[in-house]
N, C-alpha and C. Protein backbone atom coordinates (compact mmCIF):
# COMPACT_ATOMS: atom_id res chain seq x y z
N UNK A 1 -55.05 9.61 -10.75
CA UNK A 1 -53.94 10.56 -10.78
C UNK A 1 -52.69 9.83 -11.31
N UNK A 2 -52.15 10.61 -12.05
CA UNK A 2 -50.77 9.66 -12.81
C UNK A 2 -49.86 10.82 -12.55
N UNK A 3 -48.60 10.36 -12.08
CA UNK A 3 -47.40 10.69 -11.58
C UNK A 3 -46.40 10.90 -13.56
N UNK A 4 -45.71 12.33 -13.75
CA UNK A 4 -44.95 11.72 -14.91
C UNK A 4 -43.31 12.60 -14.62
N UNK A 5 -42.36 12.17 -14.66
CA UNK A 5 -41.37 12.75 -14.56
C UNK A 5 -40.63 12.87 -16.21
N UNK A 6 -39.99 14.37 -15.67
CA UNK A 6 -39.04 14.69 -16.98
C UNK A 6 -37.66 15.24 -16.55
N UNK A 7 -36.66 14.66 -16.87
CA UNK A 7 -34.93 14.65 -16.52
C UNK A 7 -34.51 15.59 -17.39
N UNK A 8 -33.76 16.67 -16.38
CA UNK A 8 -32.96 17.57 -17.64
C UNK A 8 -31.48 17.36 -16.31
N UNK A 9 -30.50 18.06 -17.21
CA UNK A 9 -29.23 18.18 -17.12
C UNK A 9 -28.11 19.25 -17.26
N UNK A 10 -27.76 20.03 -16.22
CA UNK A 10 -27.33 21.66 -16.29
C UNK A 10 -25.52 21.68 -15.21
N UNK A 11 -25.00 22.45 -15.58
CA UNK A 11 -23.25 22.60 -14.86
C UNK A 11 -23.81 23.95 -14.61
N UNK A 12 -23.65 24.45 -12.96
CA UNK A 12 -23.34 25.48 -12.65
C UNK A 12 -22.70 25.47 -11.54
N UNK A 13 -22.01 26.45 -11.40
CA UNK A 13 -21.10 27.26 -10.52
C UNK A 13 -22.07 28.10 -8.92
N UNK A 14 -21.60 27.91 -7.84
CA UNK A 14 -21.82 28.46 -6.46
C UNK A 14 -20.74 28.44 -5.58
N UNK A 15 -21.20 29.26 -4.53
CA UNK A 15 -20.27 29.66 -3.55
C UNK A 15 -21.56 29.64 -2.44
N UNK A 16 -21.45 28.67 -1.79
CA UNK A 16 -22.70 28.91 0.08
C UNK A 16 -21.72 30.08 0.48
N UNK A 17 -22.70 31.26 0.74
CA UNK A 17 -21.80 32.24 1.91
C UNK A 17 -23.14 33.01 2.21
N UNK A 18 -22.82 33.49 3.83
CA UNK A 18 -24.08 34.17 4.04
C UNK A 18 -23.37 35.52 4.44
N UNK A 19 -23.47 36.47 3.56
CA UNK A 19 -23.11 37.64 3.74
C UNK A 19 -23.32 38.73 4.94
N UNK A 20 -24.19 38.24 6.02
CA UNK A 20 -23.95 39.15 7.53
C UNK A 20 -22.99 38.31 8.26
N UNK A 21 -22.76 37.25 7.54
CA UNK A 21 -21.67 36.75 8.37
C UNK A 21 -19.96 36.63 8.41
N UNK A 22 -18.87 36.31 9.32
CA UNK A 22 -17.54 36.50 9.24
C UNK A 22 -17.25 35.62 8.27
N UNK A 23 -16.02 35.76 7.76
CA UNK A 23 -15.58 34.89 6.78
C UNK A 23 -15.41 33.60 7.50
N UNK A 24 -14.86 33.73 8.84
CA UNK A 24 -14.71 32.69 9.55
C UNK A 24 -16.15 32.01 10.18
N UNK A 25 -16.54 32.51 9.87
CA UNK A 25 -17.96 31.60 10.38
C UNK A 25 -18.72 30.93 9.09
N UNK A 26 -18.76 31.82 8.14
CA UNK A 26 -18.63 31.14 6.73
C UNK A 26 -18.18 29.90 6.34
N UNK A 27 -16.71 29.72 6.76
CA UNK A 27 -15.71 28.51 6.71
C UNK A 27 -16.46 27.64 7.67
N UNK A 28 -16.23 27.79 9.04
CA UNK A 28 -17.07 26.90 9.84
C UNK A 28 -18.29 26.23 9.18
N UNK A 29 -19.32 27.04 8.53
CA UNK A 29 -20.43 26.28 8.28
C UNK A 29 -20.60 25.73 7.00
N UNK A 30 -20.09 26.36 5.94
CA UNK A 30 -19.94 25.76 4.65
C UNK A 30 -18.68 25.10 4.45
N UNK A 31 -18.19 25.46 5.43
CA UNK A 31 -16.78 24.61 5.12
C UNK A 31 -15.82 24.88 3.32
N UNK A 32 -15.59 24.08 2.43
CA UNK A 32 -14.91 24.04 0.83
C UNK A 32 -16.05 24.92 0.35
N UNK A 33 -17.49 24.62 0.54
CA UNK A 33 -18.31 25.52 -0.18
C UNK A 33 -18.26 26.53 -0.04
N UNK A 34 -17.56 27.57 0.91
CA UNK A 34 -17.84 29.38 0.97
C UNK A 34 -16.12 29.15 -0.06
N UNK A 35 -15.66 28.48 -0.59
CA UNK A 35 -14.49 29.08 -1.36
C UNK A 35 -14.82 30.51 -2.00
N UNK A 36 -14.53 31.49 -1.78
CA UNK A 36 -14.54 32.46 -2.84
C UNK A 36 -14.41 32.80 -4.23
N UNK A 37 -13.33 31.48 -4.71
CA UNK A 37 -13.48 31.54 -5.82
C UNK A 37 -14.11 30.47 -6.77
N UNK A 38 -15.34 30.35 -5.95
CA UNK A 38 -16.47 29.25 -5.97
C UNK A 38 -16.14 27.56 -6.82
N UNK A 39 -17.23 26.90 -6.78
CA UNK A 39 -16.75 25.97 -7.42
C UNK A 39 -17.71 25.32 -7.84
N UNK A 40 -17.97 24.13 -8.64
CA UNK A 40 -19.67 23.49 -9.42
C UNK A 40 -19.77 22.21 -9.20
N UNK A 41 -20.76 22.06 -10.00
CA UNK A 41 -21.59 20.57 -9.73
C UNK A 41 -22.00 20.48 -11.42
N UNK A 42 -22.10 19.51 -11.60
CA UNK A 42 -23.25 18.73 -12.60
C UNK A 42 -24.42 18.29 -12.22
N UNK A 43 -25.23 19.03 -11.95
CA UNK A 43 -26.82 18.78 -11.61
C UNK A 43 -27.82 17.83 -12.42
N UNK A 44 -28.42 16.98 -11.37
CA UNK A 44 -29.51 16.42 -12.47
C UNK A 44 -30.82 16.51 -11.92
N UNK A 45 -32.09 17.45 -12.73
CA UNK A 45 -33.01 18.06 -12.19
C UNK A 45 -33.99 17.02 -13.11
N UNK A 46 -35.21 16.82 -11.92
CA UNK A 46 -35.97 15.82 -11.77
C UNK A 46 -37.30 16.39 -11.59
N UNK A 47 -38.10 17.20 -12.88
CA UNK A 47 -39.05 17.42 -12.48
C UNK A 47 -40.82 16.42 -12.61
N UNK A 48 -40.96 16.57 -11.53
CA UNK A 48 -42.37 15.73 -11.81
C UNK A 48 -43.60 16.25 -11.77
N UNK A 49 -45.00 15.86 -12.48
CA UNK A 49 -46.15 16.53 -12.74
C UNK A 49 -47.46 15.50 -12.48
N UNK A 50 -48.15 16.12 -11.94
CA UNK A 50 -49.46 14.95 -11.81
C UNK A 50 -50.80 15.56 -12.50
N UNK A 51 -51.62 14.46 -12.54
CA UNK A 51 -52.94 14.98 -13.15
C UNK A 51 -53.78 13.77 -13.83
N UNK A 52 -54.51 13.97 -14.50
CA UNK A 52 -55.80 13.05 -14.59
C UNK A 52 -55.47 13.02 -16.28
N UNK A 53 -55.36 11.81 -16.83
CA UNK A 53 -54.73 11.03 -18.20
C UNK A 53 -56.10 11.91 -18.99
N UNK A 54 -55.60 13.07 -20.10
CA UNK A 54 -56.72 13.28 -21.16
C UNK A 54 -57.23 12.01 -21.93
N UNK A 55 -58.14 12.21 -21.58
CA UNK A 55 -58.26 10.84 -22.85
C UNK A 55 -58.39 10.90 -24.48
N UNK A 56 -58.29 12.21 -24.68
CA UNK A 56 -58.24 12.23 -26.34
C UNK A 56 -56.53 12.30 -26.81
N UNK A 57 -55.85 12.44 -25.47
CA UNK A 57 -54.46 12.22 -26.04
C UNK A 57 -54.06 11.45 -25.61
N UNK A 58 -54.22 11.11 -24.47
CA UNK A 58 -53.60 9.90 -23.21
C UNK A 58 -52.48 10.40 -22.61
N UNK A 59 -52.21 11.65 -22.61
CA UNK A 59 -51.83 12.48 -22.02
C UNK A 59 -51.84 13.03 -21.04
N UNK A 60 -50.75 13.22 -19.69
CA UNK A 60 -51.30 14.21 -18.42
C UNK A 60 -50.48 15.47 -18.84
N UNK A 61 -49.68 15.17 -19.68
CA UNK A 61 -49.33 16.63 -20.13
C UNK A 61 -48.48 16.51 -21.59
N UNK A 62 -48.21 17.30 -22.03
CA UNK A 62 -47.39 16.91 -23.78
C UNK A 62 -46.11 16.96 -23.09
N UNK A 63 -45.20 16.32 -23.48
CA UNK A 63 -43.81 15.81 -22.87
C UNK A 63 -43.12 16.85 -23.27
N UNK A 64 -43.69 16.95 -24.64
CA UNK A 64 -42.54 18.26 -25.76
C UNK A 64 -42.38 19.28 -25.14
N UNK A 65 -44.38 19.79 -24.97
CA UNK A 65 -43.69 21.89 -24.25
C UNK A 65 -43.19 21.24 -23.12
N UNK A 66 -43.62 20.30 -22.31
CA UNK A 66 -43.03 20.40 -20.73
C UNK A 66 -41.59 20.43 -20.96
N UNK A 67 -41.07 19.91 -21.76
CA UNK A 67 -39.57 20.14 -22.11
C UNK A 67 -38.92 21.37 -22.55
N UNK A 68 -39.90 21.76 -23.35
CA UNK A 68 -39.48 23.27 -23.42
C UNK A 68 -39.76 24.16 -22.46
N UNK A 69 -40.56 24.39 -21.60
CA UNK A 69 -40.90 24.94 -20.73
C UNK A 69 -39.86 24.53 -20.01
N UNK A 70 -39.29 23.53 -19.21
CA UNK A 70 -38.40 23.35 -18.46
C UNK A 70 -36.44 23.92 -19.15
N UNK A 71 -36.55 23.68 -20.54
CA UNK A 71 -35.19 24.22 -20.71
C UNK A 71 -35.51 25.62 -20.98
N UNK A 72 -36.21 26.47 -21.28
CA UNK A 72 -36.17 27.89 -21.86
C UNK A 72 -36.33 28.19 -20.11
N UNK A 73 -37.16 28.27 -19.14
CA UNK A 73 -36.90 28.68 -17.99
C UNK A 73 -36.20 28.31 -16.80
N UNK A 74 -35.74 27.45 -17.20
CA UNK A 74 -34.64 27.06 -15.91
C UNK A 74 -33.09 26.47 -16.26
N UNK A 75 -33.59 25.55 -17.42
CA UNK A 75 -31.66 25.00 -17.86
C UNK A 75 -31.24 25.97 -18.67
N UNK A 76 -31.71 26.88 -19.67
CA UNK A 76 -30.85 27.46 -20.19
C UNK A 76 -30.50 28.99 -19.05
N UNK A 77 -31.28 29.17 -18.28
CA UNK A 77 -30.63 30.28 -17.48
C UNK A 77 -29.58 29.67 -16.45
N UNK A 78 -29.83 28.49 -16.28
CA UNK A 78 -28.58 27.94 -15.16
C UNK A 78 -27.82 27.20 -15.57
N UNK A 79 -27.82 26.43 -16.71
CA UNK A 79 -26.80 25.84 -17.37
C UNK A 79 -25.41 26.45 -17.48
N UNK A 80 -24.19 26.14 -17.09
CA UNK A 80 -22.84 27.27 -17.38
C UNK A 80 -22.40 28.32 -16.60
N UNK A 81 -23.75 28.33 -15.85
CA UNK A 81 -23.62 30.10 -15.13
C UNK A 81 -23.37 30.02 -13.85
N UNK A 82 -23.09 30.92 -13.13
CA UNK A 82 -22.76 31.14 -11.84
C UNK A 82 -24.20 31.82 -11.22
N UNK A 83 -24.43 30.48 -9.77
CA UNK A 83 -25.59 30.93 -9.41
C UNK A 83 -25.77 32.17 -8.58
N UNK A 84 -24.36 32.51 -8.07
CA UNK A 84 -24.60 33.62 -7.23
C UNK A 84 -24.51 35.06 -7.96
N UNK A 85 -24.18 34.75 -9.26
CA UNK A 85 -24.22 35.60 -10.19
C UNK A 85 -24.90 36.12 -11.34
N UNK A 86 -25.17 35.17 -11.65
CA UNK A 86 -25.75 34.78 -13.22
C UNK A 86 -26.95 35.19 -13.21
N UNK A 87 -27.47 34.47 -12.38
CA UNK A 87 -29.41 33.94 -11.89
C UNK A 87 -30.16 34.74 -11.46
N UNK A 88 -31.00 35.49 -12.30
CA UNK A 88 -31.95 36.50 -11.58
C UNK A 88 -32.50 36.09 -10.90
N UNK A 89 -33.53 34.51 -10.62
CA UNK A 89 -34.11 34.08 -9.89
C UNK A 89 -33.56 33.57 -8.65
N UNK A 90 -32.26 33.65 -8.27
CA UNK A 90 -31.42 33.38 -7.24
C UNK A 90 -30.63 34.70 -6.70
N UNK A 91 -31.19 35.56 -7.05
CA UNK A 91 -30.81 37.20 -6.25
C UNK A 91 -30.92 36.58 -5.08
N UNK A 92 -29.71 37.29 -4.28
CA UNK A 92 -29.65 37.44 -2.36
C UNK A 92 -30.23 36.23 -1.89
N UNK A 93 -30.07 35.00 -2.65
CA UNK A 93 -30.54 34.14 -2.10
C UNK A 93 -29.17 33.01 -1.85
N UNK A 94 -28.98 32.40 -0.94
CA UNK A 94 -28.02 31.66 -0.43
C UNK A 94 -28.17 30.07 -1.49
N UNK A 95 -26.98 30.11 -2.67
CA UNK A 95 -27.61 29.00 -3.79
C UNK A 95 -27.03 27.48 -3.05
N UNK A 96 -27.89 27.33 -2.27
CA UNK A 96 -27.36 25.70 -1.74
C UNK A 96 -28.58 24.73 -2.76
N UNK A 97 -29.14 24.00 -2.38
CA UNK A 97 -29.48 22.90 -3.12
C UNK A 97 -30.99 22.78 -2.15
N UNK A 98 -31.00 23.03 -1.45
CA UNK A 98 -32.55 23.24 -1.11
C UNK A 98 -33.18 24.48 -2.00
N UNK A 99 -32.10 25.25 -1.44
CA UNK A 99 -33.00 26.73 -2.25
C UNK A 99 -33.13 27.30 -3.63
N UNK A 100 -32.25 26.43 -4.16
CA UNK A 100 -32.48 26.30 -5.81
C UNK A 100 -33.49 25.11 -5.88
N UNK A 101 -34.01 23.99 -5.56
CA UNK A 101 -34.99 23.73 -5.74
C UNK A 101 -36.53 24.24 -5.29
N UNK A 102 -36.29 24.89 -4.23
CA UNK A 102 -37.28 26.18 -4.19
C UNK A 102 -37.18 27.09 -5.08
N UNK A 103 -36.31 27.78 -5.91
CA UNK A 103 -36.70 28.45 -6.65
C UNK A 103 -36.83 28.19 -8.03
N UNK A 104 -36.59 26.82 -8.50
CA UNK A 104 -37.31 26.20 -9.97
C UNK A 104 -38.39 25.51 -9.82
N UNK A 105 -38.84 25.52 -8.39
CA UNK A 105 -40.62 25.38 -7.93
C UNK A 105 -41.07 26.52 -8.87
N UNK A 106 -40.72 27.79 -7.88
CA UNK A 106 -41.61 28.63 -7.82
C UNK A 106 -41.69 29.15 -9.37
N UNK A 107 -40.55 28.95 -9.93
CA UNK A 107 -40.62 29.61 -11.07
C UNK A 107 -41.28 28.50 -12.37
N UNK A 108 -40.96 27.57 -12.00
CA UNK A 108 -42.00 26.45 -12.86
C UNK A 108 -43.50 26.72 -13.04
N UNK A 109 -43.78 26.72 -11.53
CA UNK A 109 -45.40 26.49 -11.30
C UNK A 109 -46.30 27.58 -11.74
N UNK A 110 -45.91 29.38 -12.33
CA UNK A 110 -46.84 29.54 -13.29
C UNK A 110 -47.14 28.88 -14.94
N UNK A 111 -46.30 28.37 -15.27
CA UNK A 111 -46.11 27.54 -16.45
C UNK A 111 -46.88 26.94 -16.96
N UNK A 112 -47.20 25.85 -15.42
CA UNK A 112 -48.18 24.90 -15.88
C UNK A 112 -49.78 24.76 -16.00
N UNK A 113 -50.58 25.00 -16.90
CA UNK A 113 -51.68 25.14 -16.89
C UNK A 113 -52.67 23.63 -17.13
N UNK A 114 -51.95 22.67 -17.68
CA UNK A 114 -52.82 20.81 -17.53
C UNK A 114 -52.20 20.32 -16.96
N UNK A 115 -51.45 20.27 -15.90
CA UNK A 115 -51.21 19.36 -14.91
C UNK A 115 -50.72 20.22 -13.82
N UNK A 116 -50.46 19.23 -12.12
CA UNK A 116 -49.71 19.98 -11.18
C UNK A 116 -48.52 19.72 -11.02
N UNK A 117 -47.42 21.22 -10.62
CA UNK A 117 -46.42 20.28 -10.06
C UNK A 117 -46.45 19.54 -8.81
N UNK A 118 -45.72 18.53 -8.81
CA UNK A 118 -45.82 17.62 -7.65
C UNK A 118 -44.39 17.66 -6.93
N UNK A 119 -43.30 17.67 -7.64
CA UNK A 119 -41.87 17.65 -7.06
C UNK A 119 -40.67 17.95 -8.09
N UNK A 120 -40.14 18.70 -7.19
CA UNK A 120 -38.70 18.80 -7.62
C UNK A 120 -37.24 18.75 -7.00
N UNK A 121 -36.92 17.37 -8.02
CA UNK A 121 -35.90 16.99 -7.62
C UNK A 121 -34.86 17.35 -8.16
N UNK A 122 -33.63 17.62 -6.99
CA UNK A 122 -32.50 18.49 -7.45
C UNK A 122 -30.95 17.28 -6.93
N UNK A 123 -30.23 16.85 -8.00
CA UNK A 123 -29.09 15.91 -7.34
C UNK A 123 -28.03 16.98 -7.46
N UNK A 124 -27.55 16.95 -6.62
CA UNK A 124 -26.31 17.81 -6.33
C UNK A 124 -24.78 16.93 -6.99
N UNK A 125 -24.71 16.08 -6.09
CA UNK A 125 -23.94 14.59 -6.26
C UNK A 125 -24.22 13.51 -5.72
N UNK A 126 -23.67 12.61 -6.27
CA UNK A 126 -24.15 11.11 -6.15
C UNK A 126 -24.55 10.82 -4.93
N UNK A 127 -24.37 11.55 -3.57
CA UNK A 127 -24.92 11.79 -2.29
C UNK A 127 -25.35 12.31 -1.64
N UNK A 128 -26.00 13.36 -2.47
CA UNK A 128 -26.58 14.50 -1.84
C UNK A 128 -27.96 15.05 -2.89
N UNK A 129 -29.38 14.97 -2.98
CA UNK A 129 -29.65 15.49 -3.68
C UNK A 129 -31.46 16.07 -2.42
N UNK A 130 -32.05 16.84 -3.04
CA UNK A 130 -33.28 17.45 -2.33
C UNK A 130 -34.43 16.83 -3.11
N UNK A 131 -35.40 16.87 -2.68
CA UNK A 131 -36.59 16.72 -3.51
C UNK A 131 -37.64 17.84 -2.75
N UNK A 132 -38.33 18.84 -3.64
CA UNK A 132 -39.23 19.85 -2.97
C UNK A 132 -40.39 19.56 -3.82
N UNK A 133 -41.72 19.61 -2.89
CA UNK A 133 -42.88 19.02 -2.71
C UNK A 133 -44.12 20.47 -2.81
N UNK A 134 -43.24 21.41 -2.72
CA UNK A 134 -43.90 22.69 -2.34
C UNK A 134 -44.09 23.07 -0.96
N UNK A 135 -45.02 24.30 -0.67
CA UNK A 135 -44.87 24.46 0.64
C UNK A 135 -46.79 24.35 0.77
């Protein structure tokens, strides 16, 4: 089994707020993040793939589509945009940094047909980032 990672690079915009809740409880738990008039990150997304080396290419997967596959479905829809807005795949979903890497799982993993995903890693900032493994 060979492990292969591919680095992409996207700016978007969020606001943590959980909408059954007070504004003031909002503040309490997200604290700067429920700002309303939201605010961003420079993300650096870390996806990785496993699988068994073809041997007529030496390949566990072609680097190229995995690259395209990764910017046509996930950086160019989140690149620039506002996640609580923008992102169909982030409807009613609370865009913190766990749950956007749950949802460029889920939306990756019909994609791939020669290899598995194995993880995705999401850096928020230089101290904060997730890695999701699946469920």
């Amino acid at each position: 089994m060979v492990y292969l990672t591919r680095r992409e690079r996207f700016n978007a915009a969020h606001r943590l707020y959980n909408h059954t809740w007070s504004e003031a409880q909002n503040r309490a738990v997200f604290g700067k993040c429920a700002n309303p008039n939201f605010h961003g990150h420079n993300y650096e997304l870390f996806i990785t793939v496993k699988g068994n080396v073809d041997p007529e290419t030496g390949f566990v997967v072609n680097v190229h589509l995995l690259g395209e596959i990764i910017k046509r479905e996930i950086v160019e829809k989140l690149d620039h945009n506002n996640l609580n807005l923008d992102v169909d795949f982030m409807k009613d979903i609370i865009p913190s940094t766990e749950n956007l890497a749950k949802a460029i799982w889920k939306k990756l993993e019909n994609f791939l047909d020669d290899c598995e995903l194995h993880c995705v890693k999401l850096v928020e900032t230089e101290n904060i980032f997730v890695e999701y493994f699946g469920d």
